[in-house]
N, C-alpha and C. Protein backbone atom coordinates (compact mmCIF):
# COMPACT_ATOMS: atom_id res chain seq x y z
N UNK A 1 66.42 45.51 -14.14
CA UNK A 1 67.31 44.37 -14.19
C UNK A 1 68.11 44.32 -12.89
N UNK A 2 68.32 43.21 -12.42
CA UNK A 2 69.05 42.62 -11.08
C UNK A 2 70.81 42.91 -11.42
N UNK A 3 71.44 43.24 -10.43
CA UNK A 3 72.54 43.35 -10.32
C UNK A 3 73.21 42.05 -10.81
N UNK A 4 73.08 41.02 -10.50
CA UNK A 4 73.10 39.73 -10.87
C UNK A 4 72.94 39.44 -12.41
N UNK A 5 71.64 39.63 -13.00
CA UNK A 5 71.53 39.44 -14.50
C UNK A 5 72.32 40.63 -14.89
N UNK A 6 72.35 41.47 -14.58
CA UNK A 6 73.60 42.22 -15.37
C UNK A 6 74.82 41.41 -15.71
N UNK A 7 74.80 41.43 -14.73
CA UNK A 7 76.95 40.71 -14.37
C UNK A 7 76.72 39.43 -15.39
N UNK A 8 75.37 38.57 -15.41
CA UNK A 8 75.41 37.64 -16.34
C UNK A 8 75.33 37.92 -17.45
N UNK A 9 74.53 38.90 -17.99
CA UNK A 9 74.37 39.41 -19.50
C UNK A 9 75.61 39.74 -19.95
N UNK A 10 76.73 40.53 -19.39
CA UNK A 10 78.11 41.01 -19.70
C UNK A 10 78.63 39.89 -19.73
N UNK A 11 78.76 38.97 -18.97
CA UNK A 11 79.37 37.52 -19.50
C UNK A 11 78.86 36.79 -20.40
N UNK A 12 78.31 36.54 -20.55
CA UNK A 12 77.85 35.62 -21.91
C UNK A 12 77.90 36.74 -22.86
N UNK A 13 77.25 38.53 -23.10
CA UNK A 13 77.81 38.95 -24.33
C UNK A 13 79.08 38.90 -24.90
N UNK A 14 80.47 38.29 -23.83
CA UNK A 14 81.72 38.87 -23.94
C UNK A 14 82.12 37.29 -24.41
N UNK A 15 81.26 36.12 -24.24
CA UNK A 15 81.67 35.00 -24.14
C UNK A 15 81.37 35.05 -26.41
N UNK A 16 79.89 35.05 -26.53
CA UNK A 16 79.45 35.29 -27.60
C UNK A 16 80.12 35.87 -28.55
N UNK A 17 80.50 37.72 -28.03
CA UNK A 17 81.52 38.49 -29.21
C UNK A 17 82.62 37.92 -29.51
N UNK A 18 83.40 37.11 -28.24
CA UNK A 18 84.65 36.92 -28.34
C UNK A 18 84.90 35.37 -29.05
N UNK A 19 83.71 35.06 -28.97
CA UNK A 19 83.79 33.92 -30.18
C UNK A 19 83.33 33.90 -31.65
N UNK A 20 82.66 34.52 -32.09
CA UNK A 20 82.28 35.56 -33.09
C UNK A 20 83.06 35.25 -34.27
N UNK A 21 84.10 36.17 -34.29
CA UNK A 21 85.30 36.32 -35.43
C UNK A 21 85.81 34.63 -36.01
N UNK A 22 85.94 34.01 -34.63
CA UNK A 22 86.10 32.23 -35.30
C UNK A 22 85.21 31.56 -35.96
N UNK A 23 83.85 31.88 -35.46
CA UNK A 23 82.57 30.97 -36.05
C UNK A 23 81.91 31.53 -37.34
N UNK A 24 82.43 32.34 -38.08
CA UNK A 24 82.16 33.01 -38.93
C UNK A 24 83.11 33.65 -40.41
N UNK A 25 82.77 33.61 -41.37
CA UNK A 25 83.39 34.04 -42.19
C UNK A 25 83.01 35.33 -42.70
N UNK A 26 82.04 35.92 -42.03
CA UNK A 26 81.56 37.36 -42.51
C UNK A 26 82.44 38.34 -42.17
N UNK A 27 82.53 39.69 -42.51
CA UNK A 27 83.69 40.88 -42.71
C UNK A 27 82.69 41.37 -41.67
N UNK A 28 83.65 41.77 -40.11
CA UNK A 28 83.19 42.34 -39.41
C UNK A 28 81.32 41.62 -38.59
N UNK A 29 81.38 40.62 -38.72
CA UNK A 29 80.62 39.39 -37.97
C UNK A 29 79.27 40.25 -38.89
N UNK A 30 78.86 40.92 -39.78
CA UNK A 30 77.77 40.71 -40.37
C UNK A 30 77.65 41.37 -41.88
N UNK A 31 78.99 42.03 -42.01
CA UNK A 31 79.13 42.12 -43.92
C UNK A 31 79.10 40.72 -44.49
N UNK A 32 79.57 41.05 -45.75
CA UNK A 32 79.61 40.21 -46.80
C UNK A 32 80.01 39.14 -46.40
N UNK A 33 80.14 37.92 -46.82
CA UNK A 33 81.05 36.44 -46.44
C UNK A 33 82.17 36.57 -47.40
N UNK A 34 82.94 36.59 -46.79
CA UNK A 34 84.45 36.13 -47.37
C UNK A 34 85.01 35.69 -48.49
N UNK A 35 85.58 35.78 -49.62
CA UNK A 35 85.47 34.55 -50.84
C UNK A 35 86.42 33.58 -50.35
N UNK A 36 87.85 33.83 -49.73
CA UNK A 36 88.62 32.87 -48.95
C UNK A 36 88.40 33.11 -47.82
N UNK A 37 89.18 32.24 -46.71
CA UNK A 37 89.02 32.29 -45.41
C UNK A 37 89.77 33.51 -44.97
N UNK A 38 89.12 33.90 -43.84
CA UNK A 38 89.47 35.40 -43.75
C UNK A 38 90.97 35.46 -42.86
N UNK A 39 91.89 36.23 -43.32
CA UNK A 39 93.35 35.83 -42.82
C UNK A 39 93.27 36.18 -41.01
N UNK A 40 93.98 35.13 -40.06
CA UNK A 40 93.93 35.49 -38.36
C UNK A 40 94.46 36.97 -38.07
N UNK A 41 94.90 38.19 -39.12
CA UNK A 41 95.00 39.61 -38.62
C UNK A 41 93.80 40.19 -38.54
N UNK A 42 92.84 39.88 -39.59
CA UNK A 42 91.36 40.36 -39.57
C UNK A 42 90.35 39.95 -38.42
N UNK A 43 90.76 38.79 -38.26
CA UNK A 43 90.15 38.32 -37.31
C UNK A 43 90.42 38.87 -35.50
N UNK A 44 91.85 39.12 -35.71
CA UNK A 44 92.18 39.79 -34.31
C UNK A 44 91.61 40.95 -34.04
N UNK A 45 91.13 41.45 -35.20
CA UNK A 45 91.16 43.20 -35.16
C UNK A 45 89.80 42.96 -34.89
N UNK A 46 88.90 42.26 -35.34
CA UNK A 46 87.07 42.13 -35.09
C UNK A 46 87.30 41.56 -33.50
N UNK A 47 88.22 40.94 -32.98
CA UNK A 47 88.35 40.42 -31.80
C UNK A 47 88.45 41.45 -30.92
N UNK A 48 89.05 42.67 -31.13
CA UNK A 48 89.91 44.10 -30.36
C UNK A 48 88.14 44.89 -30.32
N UNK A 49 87.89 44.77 -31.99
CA UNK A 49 86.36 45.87 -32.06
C UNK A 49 85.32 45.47 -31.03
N UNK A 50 84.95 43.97 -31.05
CA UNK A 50 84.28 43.53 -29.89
C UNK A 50 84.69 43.66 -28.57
N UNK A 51 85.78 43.53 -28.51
CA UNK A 51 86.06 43.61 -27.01
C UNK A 51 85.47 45.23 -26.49
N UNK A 52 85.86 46.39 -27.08
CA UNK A 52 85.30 47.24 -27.10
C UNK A 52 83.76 47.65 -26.98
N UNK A 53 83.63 47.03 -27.91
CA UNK A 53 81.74 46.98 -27.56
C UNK A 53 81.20 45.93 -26.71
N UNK A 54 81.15 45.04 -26.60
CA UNK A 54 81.13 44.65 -25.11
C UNK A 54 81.48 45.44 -23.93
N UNK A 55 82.41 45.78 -23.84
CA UNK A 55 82.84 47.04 -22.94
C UNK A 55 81.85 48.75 -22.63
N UNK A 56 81.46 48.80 -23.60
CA UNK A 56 80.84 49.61 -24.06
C UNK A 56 79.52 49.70 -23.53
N UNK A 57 79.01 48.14 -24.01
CA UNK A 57 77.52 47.37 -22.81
C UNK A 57 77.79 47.40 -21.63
N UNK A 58 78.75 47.25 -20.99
CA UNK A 58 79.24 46.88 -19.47
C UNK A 58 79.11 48.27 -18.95
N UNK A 59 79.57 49.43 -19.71
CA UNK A 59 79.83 50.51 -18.96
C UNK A 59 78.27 51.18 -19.04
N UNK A 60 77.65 50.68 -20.27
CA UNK A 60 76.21 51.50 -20.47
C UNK A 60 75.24 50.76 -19.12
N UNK A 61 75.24 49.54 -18.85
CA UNK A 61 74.92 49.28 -17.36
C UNK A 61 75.27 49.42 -16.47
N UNK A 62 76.41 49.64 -16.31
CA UNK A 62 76.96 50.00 -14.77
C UNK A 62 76.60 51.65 -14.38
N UNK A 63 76.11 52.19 -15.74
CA UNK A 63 75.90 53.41 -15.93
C UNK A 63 74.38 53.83 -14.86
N UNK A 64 73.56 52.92 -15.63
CA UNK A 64 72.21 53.31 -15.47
C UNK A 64 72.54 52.30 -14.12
N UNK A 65 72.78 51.84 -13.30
CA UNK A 65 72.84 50.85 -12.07
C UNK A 65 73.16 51.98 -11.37
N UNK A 66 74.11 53.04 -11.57
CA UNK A 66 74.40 54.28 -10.42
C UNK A 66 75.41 54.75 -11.05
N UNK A 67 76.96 54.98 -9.92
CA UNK A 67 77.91 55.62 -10.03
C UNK A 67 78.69 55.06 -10.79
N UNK A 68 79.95 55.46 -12.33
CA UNK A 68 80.58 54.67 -12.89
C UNK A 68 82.16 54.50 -12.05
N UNK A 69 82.31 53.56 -11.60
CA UNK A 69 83.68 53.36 -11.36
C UNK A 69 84.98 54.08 -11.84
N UNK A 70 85.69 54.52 -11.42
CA UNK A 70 86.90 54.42 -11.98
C UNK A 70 87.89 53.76 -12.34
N UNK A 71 88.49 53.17 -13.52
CA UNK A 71 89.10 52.06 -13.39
C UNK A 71 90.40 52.55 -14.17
N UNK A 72 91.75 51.85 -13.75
CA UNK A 72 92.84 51.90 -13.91
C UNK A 72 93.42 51.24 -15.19
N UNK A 73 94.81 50.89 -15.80
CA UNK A 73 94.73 50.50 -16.85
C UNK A 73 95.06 48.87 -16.64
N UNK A 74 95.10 48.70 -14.95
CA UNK A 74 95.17 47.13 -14.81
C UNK A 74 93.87 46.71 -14.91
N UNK A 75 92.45 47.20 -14.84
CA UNK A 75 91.21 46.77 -14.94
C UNK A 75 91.11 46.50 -16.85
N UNK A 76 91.77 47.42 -17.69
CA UNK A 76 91.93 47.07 -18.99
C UNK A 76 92.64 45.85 -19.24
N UNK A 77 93.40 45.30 -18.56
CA UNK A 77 94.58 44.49 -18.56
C UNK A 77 94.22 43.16 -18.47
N UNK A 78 93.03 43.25 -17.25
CA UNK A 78 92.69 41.76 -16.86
C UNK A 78 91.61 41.66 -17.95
N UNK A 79 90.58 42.64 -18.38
CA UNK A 79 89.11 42.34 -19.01
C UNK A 79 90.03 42.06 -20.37
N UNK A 80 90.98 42.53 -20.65
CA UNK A 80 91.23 41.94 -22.38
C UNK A 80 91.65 40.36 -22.07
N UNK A 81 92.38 40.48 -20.84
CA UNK A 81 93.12 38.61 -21.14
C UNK A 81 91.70 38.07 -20.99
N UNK A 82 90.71 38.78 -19.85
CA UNK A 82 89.75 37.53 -19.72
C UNK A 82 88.98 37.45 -20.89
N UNK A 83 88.68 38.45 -21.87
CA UNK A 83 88.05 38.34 -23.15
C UNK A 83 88.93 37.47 -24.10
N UNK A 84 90.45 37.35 -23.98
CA UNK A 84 91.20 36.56 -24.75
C UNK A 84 90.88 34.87 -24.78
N UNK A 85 90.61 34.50 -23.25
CA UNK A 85 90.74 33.46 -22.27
C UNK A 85 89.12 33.27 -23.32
N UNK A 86 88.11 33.86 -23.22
CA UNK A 86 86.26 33.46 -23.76
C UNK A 86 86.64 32.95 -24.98
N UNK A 87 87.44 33.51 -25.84
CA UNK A 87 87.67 33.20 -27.13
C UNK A 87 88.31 31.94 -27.55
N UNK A 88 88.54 31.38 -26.52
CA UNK A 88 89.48 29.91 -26.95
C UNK A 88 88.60 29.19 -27.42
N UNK A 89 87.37 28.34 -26.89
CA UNK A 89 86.45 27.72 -27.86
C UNK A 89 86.66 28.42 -29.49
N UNK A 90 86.49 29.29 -29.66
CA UNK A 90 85.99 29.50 -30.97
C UNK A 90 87.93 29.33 -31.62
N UNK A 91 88.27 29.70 -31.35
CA UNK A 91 90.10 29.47 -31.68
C UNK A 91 90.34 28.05 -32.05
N UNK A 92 90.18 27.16 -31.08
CA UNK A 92 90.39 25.59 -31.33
C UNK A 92 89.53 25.50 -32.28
N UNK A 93 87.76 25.67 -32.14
CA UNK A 93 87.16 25.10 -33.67
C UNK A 93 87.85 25.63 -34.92
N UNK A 94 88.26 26.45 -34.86
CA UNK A 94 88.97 27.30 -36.18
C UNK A 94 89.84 26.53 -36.96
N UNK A 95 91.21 26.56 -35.19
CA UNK A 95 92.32 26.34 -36.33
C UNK A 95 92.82 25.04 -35.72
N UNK A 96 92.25 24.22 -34.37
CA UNK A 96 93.08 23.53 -34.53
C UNK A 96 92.48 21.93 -34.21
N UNK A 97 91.01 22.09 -34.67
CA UNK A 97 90.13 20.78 -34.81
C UNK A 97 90.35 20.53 -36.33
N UNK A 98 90.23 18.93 -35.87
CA UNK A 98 90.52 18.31 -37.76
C UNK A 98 89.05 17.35 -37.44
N UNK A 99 89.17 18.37 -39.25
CA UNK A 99 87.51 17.71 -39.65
C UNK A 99 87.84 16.50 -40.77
N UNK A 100 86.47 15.93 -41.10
CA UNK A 100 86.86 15.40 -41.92
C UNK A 100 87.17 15.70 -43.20
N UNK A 101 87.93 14.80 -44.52
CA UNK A 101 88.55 15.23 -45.60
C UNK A 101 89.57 15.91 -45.08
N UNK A 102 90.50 16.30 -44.09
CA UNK A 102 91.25 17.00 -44.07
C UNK A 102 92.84 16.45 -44.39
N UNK A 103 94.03 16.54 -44.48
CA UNK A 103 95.20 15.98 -45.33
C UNK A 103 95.68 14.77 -44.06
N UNK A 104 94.98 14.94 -42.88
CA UNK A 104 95.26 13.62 -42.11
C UNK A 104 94.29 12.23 -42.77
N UNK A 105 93.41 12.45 -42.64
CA UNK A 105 92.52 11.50 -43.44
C UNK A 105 93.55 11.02 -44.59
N UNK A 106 94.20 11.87 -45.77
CA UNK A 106 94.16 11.56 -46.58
C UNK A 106 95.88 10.58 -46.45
N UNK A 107 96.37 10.72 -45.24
CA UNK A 107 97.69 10.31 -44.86
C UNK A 107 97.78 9.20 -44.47
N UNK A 108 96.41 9.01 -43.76
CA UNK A 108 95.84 7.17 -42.92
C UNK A 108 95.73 6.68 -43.88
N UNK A 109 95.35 7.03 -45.56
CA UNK A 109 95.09 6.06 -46.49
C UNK A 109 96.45 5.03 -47.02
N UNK A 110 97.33 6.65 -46.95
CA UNK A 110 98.48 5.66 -47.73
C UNK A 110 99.51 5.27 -46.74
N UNK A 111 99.12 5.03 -45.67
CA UNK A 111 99.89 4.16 -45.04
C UNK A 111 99.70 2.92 -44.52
């Protein structure tokens, strides 16, 4: 694999995990489905587990590519905001797109 498709595979896995927890109602993106919607603490914490494993991929390639870097806890600092930053798509579909039937619909009626 190209130095290049690496760097791309780690982005789009980080884009994917970190949208994950929103597009889904499963416990831990592949247990059971949910009977209610799963509360946004559960969801942060599958957000933290991925970020990790993604991380995890990044370091297992940079591994086999050669020498592993050393990195500081500002290299932790930026890869969580930028994993925070991937996750916004899936955040807005969640919580803050209105579908239909929702109590706006039902507000245009009676007015």
């Amino acid at each position: 694999m190209t130095q290049n498709a690496a760097i791309w595979l780690v982005i789009l896995a980080a884009f994917a995990a970190a949208n994950l927890p929103f597009l889904n109602d499963r416990w831990l993106v592949v247990g059971p489905v949910a009977r209610s919607a799963k509360p946004f603490g559960v969801r942060l914490l599958e957000l933290i587990l991925l970020y990790f494993l993604v991380g995890a991929l990044a370091l297992l390639i940079e591994k086999r590519a050669g020498q592993i870097a050393p990195q500081g806890w500002e290299f932790y600092a930026v890869t969580a905001a930028l994993f925070i930053t991937l996750a916004f798509p899936g955040f807005v579909y969640r919580y803050l797109v209105r579908r239909k039937g929702t109590r706006v619909a039902e507000e245009d009626e009676d007015a």
